[in-house]
N, C-alpha and C. Protein backbone atom coordinates (compact mmCIF):
# COMPACT_ATOMS: atom_id res chain seq x y z
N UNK A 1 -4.82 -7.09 20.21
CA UNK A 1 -3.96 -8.08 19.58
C UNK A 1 -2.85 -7.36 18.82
N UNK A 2 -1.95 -7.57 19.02
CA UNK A 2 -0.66 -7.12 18.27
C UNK A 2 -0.46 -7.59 16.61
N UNK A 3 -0.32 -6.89 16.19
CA UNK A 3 -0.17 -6.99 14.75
C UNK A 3 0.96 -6.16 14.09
N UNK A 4 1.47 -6.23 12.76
CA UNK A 4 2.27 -5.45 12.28
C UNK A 4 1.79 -4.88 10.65
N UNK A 5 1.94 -3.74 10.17
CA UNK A 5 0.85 -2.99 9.46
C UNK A 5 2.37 -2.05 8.62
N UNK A 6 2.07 -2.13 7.35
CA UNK A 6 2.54 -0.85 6.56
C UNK A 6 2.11 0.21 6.08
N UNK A 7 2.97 1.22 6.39
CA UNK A 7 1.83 2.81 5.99
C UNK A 7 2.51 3.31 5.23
N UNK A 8 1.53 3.67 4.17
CA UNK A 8 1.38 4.41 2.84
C UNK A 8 1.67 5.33 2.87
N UNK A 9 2.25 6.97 2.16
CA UNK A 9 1.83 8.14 2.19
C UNK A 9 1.92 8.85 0.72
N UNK A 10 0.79 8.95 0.49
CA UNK A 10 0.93 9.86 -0.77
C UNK A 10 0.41 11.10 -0.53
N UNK A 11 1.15 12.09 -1.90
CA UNK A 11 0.67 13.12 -2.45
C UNK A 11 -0.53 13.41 -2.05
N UNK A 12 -1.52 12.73 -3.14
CA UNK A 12 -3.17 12.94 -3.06
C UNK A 12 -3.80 12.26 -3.74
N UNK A 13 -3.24 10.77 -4.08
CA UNK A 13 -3.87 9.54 -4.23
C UNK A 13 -3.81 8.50 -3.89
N UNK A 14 -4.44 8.22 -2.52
CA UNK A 14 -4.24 7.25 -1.70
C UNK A 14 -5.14 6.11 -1.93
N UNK A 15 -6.31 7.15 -2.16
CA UNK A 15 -7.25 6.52 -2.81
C UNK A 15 -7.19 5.53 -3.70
N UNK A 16 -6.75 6.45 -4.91
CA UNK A 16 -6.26 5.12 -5.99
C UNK A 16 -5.99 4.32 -5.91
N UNK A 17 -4.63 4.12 -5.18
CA UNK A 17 -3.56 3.41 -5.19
C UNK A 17 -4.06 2.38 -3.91
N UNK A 18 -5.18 2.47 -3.28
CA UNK A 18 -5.51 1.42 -2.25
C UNK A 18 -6.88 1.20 -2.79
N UNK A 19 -7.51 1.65 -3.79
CA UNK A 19 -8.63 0.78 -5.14
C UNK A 19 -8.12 -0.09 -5.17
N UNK A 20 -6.85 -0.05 -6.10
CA UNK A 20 -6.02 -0.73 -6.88
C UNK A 20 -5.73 -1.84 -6.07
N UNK A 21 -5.41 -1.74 -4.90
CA UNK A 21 -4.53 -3.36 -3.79
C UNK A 21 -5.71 -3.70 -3.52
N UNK A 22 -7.29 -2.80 -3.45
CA UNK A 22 -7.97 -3.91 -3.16
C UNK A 22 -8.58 -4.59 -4.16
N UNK A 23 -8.66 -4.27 -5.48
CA UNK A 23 -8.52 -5.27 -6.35
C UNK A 23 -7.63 -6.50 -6.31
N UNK A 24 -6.48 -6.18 -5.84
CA UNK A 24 -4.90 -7.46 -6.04
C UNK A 24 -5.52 -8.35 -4.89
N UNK A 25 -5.56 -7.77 -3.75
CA UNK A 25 -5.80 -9.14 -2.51
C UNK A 25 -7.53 -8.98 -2.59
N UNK A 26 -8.55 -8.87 -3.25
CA UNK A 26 -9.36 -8.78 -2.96
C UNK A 26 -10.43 -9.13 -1.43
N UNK A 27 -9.79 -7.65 -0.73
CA UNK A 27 -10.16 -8.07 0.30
C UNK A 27 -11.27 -6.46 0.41
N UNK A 28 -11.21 -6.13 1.65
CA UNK A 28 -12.73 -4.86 2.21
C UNK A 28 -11.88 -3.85 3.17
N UNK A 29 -12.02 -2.56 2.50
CA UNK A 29 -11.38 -1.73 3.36
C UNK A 29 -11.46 -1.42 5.25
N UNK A 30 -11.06 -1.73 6.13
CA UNK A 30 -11.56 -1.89 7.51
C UNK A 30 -11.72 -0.73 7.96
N UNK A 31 -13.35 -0.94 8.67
CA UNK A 31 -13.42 0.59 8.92
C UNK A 31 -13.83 1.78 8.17
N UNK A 32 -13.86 1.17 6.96
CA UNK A 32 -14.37 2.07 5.81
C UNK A 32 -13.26 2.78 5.80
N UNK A 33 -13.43 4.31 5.30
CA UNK A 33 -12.27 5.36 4.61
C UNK A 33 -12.58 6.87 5.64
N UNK A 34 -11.55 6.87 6.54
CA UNK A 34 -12.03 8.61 7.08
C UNK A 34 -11.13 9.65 6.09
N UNK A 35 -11.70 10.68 5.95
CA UNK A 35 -11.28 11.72 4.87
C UNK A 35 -11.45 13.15 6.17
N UNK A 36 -10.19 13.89 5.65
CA UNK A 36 -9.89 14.94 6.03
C UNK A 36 -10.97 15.65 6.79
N UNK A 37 -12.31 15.87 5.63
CA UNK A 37 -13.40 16.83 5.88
C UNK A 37 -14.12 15.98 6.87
N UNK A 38 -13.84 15.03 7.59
CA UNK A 38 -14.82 14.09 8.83
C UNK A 38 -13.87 14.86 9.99
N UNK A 39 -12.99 14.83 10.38
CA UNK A 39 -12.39 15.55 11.16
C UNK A 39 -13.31 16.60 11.62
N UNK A 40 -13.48 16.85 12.86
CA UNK A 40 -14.62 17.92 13.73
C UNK A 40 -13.08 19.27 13.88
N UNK A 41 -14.03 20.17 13.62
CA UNK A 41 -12.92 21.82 13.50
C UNK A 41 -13.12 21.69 15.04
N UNK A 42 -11.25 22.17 14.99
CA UNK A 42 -10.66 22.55 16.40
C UNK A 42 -10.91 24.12 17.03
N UNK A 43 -10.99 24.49 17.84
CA UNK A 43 -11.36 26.05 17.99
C UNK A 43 -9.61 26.21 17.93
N UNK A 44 -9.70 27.45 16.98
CA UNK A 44 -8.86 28.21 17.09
C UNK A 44 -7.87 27.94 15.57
N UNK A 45 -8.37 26.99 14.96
CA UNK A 45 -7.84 26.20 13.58
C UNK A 45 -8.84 27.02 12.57
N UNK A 46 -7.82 26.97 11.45
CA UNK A 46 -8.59 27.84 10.30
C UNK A 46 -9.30 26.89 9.66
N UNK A 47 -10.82 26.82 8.83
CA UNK A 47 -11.03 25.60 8.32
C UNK A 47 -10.02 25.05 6.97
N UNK A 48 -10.90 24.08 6.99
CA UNK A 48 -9.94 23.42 5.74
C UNK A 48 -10.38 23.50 4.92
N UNK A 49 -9.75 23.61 3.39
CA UNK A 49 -9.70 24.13 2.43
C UNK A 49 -10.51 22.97 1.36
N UNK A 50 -11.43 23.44 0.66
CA UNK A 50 -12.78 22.33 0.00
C UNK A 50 -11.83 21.36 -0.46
N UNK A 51 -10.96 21.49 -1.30
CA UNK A 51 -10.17 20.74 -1.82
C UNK A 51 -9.19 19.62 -1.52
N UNK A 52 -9.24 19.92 0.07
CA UNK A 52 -8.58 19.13 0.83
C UNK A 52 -9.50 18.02 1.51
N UNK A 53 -10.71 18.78 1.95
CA UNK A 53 -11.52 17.30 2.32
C UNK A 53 -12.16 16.48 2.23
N UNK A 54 -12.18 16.04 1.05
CA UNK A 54 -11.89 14.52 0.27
C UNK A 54 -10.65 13.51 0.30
N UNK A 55 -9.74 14.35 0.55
CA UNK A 55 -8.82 13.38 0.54
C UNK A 55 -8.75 12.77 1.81
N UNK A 56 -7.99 11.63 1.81
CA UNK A 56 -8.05 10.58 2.53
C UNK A 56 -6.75 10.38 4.16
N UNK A 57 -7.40 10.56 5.31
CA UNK A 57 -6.83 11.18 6.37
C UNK A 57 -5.86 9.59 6.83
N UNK A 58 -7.01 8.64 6.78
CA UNK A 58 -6.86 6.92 6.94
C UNK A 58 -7.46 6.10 6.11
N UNK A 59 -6.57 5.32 5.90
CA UNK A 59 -7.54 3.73 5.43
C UNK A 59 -6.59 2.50 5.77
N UNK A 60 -7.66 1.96 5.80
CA UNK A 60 -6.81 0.08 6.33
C UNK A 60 -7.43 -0.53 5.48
N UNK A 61 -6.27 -1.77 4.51
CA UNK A 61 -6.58 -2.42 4.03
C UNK A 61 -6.06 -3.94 4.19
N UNK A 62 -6.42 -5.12 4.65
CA UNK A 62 -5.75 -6.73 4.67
C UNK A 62 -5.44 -6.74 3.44
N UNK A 63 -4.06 -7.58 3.78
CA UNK A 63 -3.46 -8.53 2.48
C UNK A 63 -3.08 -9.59 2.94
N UNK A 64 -1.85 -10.09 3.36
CA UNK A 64 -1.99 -11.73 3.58
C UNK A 64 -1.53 -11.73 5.00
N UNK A 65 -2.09 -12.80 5.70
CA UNK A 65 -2.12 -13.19 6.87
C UNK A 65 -2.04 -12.83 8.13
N UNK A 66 -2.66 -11.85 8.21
CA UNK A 66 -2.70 -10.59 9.09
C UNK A 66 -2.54 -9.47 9.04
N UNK A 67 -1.54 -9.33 7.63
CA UNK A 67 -1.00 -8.07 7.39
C UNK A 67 -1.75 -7.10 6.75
N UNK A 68 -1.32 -5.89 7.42
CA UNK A 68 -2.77 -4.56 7.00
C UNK A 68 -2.13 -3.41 6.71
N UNK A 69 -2.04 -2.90 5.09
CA UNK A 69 -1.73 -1.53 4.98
C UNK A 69 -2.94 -0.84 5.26
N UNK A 70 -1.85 0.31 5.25
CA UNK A 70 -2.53 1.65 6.01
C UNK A 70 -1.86 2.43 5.20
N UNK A 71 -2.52 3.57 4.85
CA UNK A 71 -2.21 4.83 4.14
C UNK A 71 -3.36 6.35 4.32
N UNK A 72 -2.57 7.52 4.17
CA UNK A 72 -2.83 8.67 4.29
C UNK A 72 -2.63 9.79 3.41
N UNK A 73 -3.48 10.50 2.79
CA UNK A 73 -2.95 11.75 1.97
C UNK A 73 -2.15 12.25 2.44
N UNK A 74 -0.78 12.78 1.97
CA UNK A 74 0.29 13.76 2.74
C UNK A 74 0.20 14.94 1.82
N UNK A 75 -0.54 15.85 1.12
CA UNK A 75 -0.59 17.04 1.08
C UNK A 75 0.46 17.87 0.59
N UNK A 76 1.16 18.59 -0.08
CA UNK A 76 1.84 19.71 0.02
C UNK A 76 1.23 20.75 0.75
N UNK A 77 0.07 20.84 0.02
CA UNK A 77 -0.85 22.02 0.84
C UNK A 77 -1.15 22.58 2.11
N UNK A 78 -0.52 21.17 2.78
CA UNK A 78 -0.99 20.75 4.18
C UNK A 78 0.65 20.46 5.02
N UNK A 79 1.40 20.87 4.21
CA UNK A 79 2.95 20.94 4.85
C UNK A 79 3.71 20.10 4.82
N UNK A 80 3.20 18.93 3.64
CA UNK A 80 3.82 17.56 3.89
C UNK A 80 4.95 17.60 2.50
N UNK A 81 6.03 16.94 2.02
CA UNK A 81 6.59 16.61 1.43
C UNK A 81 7.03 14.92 1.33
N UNK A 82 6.49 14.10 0.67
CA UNK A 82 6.39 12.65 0.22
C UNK A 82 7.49 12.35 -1.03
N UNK A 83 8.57 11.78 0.29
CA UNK A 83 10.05 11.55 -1.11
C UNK A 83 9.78 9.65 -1.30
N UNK A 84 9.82 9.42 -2.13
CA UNK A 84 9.91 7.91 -2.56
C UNK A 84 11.18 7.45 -2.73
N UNK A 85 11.91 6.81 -1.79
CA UNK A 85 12.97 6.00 -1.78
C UNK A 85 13.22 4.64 -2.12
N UNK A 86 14.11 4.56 -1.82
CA UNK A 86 14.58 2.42 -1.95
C UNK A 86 14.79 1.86 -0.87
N UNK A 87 14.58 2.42 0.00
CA UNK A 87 14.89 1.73 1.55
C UNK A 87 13.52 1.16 2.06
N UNK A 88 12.15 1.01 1.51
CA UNK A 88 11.06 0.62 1.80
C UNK A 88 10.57 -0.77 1.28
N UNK A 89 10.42 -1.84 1.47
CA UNK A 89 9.57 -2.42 0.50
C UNK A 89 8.17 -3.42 1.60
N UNK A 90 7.60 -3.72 0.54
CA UNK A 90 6.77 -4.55 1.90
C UNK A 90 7.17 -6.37 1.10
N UNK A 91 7.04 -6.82 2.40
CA UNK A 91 7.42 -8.13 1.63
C UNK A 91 6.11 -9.18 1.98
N UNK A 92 6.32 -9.87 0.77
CA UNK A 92 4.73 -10.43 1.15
C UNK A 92 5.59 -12.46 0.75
N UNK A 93 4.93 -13.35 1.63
CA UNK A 93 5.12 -14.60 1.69
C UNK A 93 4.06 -15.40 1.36
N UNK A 94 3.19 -15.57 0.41
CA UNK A 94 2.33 -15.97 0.07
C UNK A 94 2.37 -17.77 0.24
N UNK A 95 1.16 -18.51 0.23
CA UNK A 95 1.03 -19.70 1.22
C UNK A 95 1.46 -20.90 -0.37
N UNK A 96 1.60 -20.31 -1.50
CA UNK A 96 1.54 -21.26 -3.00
C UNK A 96 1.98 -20.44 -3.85
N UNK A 97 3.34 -20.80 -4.81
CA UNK A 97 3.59 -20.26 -5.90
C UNK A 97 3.01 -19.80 -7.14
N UNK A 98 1.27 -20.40 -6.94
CA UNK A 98 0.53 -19.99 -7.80
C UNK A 98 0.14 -18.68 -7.25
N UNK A 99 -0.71 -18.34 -6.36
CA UNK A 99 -0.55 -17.39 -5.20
C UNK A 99 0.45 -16.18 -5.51
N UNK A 100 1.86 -16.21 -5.48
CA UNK A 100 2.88 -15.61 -5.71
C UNK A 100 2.60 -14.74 -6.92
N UNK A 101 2.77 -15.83 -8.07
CA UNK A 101 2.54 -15.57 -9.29
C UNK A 101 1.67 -14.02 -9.41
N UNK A 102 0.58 -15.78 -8.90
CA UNK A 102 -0.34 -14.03 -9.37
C UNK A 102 -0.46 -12.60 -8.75
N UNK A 103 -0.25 -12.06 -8.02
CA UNK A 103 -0.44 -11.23 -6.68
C UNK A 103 1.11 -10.56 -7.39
N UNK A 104 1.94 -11.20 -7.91
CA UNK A 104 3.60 -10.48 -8.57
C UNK A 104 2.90 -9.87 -9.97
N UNK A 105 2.16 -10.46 -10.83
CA UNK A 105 1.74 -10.05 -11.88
C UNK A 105 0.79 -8.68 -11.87
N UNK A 106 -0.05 -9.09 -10.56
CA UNK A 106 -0.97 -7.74 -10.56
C UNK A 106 -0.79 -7.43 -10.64
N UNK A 107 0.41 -6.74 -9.21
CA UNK A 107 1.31 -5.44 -8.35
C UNK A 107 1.53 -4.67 -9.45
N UNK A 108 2.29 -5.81 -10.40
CA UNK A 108 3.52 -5.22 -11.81
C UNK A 108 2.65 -4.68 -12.59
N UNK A 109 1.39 -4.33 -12.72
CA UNK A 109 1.21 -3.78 -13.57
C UNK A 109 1.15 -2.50 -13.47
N UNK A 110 1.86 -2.19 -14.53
CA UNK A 110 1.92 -0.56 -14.68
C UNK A 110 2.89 -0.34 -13.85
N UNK A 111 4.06 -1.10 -13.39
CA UNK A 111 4.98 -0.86 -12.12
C UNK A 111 6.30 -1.47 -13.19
N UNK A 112 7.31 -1.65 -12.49
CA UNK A 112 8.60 -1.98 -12.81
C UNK A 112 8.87 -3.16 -12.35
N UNK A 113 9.48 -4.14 -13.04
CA UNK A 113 9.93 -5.82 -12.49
C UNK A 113 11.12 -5.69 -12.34
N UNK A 114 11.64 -5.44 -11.15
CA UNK A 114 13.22 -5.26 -10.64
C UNK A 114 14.02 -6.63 -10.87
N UNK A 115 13.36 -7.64 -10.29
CA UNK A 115 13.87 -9.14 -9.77
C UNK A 115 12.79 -10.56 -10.76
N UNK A 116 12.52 -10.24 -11.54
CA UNK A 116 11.38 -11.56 -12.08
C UNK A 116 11.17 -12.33 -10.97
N UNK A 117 10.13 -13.40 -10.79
CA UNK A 117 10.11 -14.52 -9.93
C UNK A 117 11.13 -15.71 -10.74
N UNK A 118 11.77 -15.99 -9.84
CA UNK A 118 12.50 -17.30 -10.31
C UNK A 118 12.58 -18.20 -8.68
N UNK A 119 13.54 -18.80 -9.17
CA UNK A 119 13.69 -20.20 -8.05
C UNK A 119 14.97 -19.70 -7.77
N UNK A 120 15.64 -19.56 -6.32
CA UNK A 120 16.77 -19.09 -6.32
C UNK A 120 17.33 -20.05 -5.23
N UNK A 121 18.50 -19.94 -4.56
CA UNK A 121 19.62 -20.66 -4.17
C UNK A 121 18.85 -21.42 -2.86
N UNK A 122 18.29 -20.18 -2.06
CA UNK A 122 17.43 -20.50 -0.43
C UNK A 122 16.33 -21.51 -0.87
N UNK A 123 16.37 -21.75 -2.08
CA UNK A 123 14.62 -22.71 -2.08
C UNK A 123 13.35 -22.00 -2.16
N UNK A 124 13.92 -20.56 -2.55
CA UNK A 124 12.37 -19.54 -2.64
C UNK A 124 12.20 -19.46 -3.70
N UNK A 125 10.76 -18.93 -4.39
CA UNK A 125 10.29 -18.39 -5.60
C UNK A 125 10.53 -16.83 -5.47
N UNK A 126 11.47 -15.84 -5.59
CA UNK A 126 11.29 -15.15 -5.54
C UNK A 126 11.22 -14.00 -6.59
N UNK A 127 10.90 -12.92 -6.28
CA UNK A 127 10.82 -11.78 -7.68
C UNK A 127 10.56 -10.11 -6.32
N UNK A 128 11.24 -9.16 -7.19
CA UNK A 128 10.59 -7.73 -6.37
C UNK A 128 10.21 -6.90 -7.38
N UNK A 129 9.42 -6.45 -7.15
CA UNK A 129 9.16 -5.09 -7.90
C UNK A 129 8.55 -3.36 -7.60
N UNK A 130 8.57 -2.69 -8.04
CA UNK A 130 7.88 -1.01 -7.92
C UNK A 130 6.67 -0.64 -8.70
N UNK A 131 5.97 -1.23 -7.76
CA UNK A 131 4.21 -0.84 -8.46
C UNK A 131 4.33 0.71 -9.18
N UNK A 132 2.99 0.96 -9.74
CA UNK A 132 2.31 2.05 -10.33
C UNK A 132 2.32 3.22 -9.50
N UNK A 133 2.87 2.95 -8.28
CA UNK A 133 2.77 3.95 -7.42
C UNK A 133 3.66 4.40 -6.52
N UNK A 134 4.94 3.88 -7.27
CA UNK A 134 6.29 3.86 -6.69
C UNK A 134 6.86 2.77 -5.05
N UNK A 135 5.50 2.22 -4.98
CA UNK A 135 5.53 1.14 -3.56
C UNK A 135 6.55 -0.22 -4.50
N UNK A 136 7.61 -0.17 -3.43
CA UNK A 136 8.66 -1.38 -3.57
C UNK A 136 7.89 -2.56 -2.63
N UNK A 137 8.12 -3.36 -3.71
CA UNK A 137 7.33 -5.02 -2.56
C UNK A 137 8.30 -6.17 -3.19
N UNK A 138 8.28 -7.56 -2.69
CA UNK A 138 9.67 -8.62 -2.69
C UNK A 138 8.29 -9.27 -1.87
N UNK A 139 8.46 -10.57 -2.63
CA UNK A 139 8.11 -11.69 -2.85
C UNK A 139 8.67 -12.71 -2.66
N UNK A 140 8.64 -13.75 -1.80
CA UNK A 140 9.41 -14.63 -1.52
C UNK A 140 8.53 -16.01 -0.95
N UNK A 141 8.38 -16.96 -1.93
CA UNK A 141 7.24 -18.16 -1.02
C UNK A 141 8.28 -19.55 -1.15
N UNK A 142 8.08 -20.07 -0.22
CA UNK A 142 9.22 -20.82 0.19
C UNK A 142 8.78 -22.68 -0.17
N UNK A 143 7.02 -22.71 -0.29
CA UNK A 143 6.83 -23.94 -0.58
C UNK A 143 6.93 -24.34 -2.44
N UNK A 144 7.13 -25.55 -2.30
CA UNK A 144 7.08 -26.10 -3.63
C UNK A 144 5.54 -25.64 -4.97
């Protein structure tokens, strides 16, 4: 089945930061959590370093209506560099402005309120903001 999914990448708390959303949509990580050190050694690969395998290779998590982040440790250690921009956000359409509300209040905590929720010109409730973890998300529910 076709679906559409946003992916995460942090440093080396992916973990956290997908605790944290599954507190907000209280939903169940799919699949559970594979971590670095589950990976079977390749011949000819140096092993990996203790410190590295704990961290988190995949995880899937639901939020609303099909939609499923996904996120991965990206490492320095491991060759990765993770820049946080403004060109990302995830946008979520929630089914009730109560709904909205709350799920805008969670996110925000410990994050930045770019846009408040208000009522704007299109007939939306909308608001955006930059969670605790530098993730940009926009909010927009369109019923009364």
């Amino acid at each position: 089945m076709a679906r559409v999914s946003t992916y995460l990448n942090f440093p080396d708390y992916t973990e956290k930061a997908f605790n944290f959303y599954k507190t907000v949509f209280g939903t169940e990580f799919t699949n559970g959590i594979m971590r670095f050190g589950d990976i079977p050694p390749a011949e000819g690969m140096p092993p990996l370093a203790d410190e590295l395998k704990n961290l988190i290779m995949h995880i899937e998590l639901p939020t609303l209506g099909g939609h499923v982040l996904m996120g991965t440790d990206a490492p320095a250690a491991m060759g990765f560099t993770v820049n946080f921009g403004n060109n990302n956000y995830i946008n979520l359409e929630p089914d009730t402005r109560e709904e909205t509300k709350k799920l805008f209040d969670a996110l925000s905590a410990g994050g930045k309120i770019s846009q408040p929720l208000e009522e704007m010109f299109w007939g939306g409730y909308y608001g955006s903001l930059t969670d605790q973890f530098g993730v940009q998300w926009m909010f927009n529910c369109a019923t009364k």
